[in-house]
C-alpha atoms as a PDB file:
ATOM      1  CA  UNK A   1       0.000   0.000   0.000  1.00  0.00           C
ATOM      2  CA  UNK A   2       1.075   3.331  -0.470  1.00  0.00           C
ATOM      3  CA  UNK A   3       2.546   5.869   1.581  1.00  0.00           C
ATOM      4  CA  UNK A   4       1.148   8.912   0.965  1.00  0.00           C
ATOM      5  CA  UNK A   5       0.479  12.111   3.198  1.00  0.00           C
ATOM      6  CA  UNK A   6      -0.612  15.928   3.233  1.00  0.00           C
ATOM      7  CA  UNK A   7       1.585  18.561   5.017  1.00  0.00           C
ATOM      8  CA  UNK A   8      -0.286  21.273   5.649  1.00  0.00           C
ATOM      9  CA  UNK A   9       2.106  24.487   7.038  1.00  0.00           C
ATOM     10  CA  UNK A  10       2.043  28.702   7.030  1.00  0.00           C
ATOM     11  CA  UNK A  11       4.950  30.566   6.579  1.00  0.00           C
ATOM     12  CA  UNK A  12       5.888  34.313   7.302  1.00  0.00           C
ATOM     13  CA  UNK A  13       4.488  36.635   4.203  1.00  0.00           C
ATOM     14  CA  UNK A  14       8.107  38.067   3.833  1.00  0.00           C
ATOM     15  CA  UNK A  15       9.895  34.644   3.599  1.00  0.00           C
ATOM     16  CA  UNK A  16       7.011  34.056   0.277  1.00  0.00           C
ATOM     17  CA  UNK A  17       9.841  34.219  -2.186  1.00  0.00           C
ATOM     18  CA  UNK A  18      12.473  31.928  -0.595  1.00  0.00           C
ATOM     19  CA  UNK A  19       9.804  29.174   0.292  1.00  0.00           C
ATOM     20  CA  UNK A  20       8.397  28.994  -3.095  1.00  0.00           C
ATOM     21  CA  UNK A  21      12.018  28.784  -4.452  1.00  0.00           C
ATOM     22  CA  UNK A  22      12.848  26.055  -2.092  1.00  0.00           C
ATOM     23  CA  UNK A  23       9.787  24.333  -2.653  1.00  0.00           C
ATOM     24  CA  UNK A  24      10.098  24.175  -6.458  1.00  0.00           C
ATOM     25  CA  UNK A  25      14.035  23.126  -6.262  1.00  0.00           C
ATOM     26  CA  UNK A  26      12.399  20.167  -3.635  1.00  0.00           C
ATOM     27  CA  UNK A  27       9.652  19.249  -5.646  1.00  0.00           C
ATOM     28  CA  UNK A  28      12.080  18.869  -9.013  1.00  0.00           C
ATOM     29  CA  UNK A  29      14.489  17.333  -7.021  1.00  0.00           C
ATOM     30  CA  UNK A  30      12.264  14.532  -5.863  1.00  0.00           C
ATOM     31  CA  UNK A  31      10.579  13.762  -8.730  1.00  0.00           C
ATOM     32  CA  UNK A  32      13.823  13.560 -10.530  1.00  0.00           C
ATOM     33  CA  UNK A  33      15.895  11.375  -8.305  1.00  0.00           C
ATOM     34  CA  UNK A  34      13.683   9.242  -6.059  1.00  0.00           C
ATOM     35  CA  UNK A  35      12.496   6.065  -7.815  1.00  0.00           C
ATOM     36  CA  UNK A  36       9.475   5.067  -5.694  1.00  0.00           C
ATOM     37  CA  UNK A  37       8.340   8.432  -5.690  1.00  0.00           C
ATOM     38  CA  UNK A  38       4.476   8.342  -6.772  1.00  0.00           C
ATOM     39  CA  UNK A  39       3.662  12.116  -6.554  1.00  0.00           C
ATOM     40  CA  UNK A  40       5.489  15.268  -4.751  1.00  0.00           C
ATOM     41  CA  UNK A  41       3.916  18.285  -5.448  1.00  0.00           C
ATOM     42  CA  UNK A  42       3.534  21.833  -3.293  1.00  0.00           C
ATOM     43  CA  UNK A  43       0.291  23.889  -3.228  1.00  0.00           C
ATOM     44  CA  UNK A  44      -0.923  27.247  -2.133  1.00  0.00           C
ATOM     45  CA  UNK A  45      -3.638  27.155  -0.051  1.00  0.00           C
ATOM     46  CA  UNK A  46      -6.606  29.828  -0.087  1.00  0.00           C
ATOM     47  CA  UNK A  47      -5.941  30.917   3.698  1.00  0.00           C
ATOM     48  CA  UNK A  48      -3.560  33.734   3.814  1.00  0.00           C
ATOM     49  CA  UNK A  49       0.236  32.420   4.291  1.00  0.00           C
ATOM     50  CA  UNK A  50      -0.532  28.525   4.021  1.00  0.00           C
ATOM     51  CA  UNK A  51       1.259  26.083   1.769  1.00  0.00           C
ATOM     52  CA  UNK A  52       0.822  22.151   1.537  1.00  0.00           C
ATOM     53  CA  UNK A  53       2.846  19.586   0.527  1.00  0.00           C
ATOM     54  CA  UNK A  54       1.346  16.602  -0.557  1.00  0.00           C
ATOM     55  CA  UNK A  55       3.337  13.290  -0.699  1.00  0.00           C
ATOM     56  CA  UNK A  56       2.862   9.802  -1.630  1.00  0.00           C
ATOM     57  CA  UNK A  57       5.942   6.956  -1.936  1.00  0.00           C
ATOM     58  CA  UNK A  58       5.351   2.856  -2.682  1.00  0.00           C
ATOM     59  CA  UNK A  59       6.111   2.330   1.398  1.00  0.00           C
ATOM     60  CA  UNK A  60       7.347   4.613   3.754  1.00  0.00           C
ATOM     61  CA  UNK A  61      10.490   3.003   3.575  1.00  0.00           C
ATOM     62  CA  UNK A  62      10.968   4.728   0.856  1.00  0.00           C
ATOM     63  CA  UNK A  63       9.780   8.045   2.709  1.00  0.00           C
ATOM     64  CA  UNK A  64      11.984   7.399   5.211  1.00  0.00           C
ATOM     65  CA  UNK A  65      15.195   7.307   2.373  1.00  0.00           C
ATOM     66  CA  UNK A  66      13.583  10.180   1.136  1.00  0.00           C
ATOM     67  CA  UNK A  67      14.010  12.086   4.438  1.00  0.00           C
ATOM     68  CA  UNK A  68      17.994  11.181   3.800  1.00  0.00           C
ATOM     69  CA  UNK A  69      18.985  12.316   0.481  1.00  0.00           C
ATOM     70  CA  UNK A  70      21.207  15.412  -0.413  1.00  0.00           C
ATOM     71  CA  UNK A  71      18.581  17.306  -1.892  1.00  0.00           C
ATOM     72  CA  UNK A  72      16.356  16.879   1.131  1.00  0.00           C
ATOM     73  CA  UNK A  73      18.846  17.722   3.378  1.00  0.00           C
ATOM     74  CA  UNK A  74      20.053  20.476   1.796  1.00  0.00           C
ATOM     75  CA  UNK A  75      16.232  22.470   1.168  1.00  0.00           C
ATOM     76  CA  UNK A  76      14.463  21.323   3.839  1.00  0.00           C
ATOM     77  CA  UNK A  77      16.125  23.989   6.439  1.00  0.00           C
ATOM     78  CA  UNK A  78      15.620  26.953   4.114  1.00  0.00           C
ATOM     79  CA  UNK A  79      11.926  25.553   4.288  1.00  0.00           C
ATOM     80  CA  UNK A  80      11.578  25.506   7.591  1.00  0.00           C
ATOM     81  CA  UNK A  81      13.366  28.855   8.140  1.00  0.00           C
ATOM     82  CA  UNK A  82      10.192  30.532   6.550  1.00  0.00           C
ATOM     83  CA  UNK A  83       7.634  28.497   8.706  1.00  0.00           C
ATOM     84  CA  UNK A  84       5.314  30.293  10.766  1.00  0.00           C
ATOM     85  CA  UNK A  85       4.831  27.790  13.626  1.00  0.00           C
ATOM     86  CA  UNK A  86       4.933  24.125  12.952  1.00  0.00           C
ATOM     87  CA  UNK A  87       3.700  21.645  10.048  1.00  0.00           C
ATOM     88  CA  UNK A  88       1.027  19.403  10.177  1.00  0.00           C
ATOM     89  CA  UNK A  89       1.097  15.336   8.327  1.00  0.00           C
ATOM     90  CA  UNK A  90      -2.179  14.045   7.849  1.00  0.00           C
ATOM     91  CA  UNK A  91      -1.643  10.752   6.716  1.00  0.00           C
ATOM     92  CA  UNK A  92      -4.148   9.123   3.986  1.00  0.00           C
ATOM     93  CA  UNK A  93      -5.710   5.480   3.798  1.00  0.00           C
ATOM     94  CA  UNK A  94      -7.630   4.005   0.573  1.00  0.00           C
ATOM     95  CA  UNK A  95     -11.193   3.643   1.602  1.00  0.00           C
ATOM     96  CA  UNK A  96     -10.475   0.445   1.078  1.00  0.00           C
ATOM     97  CA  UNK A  97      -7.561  -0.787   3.137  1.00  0.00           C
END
């Protein structure tokens, strides 16, 4: 079954620029280089100031090797930087399972 997830977060208005940069470098990054990467992609949301990331890998295994690679490493802080509080994962079942 798949791993997959929604990160909801909000950031500070004046860190806007460098999180969408960060988040498109993350988002290309991931798609590129992870094999067992079923989607990655970042979203605005309509509230003022929040962003989502939503996420979904073959296993979380492969989430977990995800959390360990270069690029991940290397974006992730200048993400967080520009957070206004913390994230929220909301993790996501088939109706089925």
């Amino acid at each position: 079954m798949a791993f997959t997830f929604i990160a909801r977060m909000k950031i500070h208005p004046e860190k806007r620029d460098t999180f969408v940069e960060a988040c498109q470098e993350l988002e290309k990054a991931t798609l590129e280089n992870e094999e067992g990467c079923l989607y990655y992609k970042f979203y605005k949301l309509r509230e003022e100031n929040s962003y989502a990331v939503i996420e979904s890998f073959e296993n979380e295994e492969l989430d977990e090797a995800h959390q360990q690679t270069q690029h991940f490493k290397d974006i992730v802080p200048k993400l967080l930087e520009c957070l206004d509080g913390t994230y929220v994962r909301e993790f996501l079942d088939p109706l089925d399972s």
